[in-house]
PDB file of N, CA and C in Angstrom:
ATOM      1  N   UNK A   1       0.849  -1.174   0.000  1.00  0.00           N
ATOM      2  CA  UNK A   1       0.000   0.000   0.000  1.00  0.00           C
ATOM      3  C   UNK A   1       0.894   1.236   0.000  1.00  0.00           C
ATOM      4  N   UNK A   2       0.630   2.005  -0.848  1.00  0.00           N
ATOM      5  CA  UNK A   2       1.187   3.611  -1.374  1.00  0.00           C
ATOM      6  C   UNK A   2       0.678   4.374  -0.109  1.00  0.00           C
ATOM      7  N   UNK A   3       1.594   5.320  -0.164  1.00  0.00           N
ATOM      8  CA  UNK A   3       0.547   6.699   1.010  1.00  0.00           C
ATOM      9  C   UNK A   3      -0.273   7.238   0.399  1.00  0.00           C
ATOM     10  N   UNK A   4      -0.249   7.324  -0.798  1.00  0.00           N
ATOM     11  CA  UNK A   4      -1.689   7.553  -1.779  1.00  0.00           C
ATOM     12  C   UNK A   4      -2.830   6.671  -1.467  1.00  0.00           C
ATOM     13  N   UNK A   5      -2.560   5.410  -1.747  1.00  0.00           N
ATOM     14  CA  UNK A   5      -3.812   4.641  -1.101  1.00  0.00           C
ATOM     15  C   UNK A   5      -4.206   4.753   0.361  1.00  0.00           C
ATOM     16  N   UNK A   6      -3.333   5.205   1.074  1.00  0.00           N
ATOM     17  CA  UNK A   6      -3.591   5.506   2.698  1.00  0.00           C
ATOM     18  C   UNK A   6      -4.399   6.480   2.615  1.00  0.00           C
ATOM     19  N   UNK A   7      -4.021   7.637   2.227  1.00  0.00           N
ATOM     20  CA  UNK A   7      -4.446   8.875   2.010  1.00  0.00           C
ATOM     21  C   UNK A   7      -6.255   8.493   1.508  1.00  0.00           C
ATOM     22  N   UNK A   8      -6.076   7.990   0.491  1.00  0.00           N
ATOM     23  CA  UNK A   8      -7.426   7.916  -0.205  1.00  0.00           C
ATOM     24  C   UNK A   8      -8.582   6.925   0.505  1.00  0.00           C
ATOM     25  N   UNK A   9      -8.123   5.726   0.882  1.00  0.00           N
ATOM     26  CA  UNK A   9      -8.695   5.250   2.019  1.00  0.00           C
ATOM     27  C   UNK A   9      -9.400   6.097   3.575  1.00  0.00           C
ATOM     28  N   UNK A  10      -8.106   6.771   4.079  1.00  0.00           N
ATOM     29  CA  UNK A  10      -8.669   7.886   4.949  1.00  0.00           C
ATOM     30  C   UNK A  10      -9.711   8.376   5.049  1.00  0.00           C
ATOM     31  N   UNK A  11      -9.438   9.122   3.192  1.00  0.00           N
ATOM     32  CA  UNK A  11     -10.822  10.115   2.888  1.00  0.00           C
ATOM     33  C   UNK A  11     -12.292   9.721   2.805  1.00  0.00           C
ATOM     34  N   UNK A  12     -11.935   8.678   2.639  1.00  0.00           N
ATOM     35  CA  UNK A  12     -13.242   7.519   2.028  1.00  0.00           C
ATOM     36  C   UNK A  12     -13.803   7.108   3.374  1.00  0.00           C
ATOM     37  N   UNK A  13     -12.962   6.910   4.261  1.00  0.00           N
ATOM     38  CA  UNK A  13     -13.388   6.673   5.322  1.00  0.00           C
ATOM     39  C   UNK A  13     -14.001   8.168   6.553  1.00  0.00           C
ATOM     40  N   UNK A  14     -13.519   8.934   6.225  1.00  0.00           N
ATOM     41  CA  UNK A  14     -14.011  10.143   6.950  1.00  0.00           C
ATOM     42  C   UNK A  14     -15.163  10.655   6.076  1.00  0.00           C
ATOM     43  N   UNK A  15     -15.396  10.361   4.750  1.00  0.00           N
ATOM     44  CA  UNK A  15     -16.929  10.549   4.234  1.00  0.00           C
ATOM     45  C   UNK A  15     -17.771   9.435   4.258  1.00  0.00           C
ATOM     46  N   UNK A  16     -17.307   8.275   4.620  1.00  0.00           N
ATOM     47  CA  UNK A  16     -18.124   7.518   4.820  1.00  0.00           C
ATOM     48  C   UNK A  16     -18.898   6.699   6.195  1.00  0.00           C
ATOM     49  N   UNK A  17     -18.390   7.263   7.386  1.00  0.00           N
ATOM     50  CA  UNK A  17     -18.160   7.240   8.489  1.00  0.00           C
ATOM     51  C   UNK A  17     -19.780   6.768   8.869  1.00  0.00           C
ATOM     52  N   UNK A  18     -20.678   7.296   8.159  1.00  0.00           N
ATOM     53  CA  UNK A  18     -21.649   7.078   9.097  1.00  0.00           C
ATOM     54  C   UNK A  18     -22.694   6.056   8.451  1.00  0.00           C
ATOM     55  N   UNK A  19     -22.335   5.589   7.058  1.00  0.00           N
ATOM     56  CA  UNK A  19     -22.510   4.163   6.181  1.00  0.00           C
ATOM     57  C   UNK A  19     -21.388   2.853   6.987  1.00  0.00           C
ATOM     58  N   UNK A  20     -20.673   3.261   7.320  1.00  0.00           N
ATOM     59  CA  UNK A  20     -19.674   2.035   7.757  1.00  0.00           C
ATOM     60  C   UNK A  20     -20.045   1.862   9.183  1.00  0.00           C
ATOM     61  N   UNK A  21     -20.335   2.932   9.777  1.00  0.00           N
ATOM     62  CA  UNK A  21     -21.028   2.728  11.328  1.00  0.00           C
ATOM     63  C   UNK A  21     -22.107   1.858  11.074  1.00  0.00           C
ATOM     64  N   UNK A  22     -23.517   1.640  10.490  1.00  0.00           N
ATOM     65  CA  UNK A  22     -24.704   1.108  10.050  1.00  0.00           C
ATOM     66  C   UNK A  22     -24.130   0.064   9.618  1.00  0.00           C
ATOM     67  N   UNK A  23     -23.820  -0.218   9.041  1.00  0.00           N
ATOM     68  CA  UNK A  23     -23.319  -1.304   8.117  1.00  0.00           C
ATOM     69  C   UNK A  23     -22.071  -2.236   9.324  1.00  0.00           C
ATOM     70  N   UNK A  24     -21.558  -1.726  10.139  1.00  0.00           N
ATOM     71  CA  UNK A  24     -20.911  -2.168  10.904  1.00  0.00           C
ATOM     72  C   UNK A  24     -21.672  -3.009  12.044  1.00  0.00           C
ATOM     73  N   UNK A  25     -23.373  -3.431  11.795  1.00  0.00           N
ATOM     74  CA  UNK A  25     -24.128  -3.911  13.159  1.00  0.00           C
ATOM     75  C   UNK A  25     -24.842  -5.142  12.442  1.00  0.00           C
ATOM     76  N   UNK A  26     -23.909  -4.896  11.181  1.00  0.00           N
ATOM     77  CA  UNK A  26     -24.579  -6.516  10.557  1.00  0.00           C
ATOM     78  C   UNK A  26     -25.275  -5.786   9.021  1.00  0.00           C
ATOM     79  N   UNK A  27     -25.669  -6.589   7.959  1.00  0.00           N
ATOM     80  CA  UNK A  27     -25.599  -7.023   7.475  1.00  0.00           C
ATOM     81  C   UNK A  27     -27.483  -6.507   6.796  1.00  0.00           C
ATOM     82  N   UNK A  28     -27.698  -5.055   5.976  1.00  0.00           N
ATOM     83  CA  UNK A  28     -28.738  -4.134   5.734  1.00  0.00           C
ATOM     84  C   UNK A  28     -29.468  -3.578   4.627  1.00  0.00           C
ATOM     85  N   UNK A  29     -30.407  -3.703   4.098  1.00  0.00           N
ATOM     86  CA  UNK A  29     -31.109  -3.548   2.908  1.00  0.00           C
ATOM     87  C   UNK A  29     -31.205  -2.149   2.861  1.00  0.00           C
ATOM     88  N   UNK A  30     -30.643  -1.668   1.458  1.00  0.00           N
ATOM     89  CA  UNK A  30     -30.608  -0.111   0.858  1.00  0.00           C
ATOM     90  C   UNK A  30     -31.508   0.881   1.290  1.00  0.00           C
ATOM     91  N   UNK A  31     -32.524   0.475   1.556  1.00  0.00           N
ATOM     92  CA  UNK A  31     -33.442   1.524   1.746  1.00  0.00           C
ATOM     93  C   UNK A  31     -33.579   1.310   2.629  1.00  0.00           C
ATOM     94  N   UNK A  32     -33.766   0.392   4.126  1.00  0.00           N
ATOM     95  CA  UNK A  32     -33.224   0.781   5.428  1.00  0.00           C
ATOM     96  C   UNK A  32     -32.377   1.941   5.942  1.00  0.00           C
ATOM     97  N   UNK A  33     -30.863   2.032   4.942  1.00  0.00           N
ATOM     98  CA  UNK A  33     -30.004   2.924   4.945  1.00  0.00           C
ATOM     99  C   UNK A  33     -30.539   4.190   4.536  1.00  0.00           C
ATOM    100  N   UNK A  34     -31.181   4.133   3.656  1.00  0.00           N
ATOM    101  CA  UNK A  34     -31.557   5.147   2.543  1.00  0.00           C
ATOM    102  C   UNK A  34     -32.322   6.033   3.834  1.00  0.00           C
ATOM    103  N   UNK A  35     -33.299   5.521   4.847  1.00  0.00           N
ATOM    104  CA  UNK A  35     -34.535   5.663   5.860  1.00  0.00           C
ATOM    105  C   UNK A  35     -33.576   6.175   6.419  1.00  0.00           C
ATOM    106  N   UNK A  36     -32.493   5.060   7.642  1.00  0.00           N
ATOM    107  CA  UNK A  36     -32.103   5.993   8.943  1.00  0.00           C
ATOM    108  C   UNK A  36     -30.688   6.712   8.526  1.00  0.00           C
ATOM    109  N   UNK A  37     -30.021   7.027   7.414  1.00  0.00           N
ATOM    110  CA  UNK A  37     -29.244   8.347   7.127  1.00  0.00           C
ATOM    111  C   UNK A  37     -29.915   9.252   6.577  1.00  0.00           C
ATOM    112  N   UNK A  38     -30.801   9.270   6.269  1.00  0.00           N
ATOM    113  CA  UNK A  38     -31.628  10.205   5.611  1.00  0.00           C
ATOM    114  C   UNK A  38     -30.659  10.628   4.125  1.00  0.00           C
ATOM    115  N   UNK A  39     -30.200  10.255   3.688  1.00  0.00           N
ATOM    116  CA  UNK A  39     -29.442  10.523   2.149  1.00  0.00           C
ATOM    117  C   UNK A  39     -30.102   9.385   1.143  1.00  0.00           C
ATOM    118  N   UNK A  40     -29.968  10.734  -0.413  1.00  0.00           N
ATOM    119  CA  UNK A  40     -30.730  10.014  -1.210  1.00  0.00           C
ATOM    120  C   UNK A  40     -29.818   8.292  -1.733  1.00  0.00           C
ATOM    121  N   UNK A  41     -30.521   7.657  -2.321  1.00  0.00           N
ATOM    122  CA  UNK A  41     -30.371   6.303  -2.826  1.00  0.00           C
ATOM    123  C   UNK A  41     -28.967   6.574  -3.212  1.00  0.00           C
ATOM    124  N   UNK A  42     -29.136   7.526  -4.018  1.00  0.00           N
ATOM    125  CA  UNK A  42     -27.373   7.082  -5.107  1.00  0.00           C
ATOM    126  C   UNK A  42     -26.563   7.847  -4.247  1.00  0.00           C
ATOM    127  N   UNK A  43     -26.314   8.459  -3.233  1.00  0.00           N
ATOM    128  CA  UNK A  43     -25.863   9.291  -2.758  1.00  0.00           C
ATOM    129  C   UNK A  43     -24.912   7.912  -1.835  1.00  0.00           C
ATOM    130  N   UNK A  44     -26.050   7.112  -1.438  1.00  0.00           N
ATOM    131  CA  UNK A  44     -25.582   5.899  -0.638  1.00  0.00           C
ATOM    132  C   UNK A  44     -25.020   4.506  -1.314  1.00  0.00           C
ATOM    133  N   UNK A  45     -25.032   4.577  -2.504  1.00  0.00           N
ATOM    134  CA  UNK A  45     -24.889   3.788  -3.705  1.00  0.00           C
ATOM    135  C   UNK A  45     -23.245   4.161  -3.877  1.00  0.00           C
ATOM    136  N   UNK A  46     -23.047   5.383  -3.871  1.00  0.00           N
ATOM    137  CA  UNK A  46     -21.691   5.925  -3.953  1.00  0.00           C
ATOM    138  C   UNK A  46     -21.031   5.123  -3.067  1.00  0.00           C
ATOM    139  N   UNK A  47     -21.547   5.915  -1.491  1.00  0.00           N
ATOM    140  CA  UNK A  47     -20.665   5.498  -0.321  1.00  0.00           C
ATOM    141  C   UNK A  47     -20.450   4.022  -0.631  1.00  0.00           C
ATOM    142  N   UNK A  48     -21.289   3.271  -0.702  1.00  0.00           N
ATOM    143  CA  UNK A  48     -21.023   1.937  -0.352  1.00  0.00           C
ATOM    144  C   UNK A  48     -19.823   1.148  -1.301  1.00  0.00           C
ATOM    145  N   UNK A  49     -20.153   1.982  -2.646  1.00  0.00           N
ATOM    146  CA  UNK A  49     -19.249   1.366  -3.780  1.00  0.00           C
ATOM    147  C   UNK A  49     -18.047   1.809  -3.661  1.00  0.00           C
ATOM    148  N   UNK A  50     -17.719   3.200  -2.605  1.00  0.00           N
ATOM    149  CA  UNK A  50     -15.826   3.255  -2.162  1.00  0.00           C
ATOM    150  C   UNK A  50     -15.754   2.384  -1.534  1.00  0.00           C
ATOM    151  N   UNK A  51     -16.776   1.912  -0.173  1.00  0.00           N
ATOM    152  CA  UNK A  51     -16.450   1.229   0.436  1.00  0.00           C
ATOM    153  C   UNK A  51     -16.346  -0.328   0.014  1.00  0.00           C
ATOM    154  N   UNK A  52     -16.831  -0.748  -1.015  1.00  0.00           N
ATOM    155  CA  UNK A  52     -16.583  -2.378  -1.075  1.00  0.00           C
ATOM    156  C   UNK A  52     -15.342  -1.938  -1.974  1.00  0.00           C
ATOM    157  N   UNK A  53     -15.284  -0.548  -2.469  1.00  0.00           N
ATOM    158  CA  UNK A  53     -13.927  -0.494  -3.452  1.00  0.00           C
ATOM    159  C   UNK A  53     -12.594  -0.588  -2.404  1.00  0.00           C
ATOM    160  N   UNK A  54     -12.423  -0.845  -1.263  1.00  0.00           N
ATOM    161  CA  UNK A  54     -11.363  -0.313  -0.545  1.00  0.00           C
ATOM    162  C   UNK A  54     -11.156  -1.651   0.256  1.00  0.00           C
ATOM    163  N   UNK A  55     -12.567  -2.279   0.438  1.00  0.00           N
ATOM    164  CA  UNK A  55     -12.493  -3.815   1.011  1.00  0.00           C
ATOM    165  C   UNK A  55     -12.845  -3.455   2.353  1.00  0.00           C
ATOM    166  N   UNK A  56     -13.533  -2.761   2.418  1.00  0.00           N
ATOM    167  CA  UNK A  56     -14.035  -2.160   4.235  1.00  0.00           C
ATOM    168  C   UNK A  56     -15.297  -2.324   4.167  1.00  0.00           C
ATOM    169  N   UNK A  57     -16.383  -3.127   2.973  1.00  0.00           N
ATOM    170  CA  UNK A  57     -17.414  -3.324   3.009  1.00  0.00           C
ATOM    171  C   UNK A  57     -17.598  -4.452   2.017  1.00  0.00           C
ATOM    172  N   UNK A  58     -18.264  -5.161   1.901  1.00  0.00           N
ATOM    173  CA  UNK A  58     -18.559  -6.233   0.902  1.00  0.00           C
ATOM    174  C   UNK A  58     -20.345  -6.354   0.493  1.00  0.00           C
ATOM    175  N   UNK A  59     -20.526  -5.912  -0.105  1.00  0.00           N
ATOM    176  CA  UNK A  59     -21.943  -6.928  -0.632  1.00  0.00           C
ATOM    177  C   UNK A  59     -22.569  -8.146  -0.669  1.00  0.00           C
ATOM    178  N   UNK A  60     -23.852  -8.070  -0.057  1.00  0.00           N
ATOM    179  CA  UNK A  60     -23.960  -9.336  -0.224  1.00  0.00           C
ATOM    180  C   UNK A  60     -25.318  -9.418  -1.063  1.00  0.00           C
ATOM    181  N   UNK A  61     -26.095 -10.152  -1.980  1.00  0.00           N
ATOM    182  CA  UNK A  61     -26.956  -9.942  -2.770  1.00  0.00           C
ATOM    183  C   UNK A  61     -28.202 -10.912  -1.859  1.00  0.00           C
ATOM    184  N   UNK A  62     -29.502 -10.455  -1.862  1.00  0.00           N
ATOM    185  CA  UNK A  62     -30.508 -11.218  -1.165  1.00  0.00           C
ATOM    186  C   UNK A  62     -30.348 -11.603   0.036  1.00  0.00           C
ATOM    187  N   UNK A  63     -30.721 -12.631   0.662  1.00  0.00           N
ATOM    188  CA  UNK A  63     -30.601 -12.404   2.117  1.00  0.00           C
ATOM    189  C   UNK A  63     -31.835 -11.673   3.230  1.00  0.00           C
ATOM    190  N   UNK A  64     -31.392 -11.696   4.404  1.00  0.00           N
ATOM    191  CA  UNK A  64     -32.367 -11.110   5.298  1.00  0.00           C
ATOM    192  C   UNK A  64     -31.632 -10.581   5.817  1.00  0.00           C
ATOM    193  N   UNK A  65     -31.331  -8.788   5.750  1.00  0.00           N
ATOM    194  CA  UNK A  65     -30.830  -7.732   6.698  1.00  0.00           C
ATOM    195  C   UNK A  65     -31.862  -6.944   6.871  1.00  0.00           C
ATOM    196  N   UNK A  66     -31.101  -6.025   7.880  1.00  0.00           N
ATOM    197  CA  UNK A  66     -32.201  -5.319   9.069  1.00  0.00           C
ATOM    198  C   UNK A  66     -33.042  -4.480   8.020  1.00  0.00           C
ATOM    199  N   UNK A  67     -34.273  -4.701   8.568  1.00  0.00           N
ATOM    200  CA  UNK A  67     -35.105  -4.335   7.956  1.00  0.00           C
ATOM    201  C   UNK A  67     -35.560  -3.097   8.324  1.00  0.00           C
TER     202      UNK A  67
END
């Protein structure tokens, strides 16, 4: 890892702070998120896609998260 990728990780993580908190209590369907951050869909579509881009979040497709 570069200090560039440190760096950029950081950032990703200080804008994403409050998607990785939620997402940090298990395992949550989009519009749950979409409800208790109050930010629009793609807004959270973003966050999540640095975050599985960085490996600090993963996707999982179907399933039962908090509803």
């Amino acid at each position: 890892m570069t200090a560039g990728d440190a760096t950029e990780i950081a950032g990703t993580l200080a804008k994403r702070r409050d998607v990785l908190a939620a997402l940090f209590e298990g395992p949550v369907r989009k519009r749950t998120l979409v409800e208790e951050l109050g930010v629009p869909r793609t807004t959270l579509d973003r966050g999540v896609r640095e975050l599985v881009d960085h490996g600090l979040a993963e996707r999982v497709d179907g399933g039962s998260g908090r509803r």
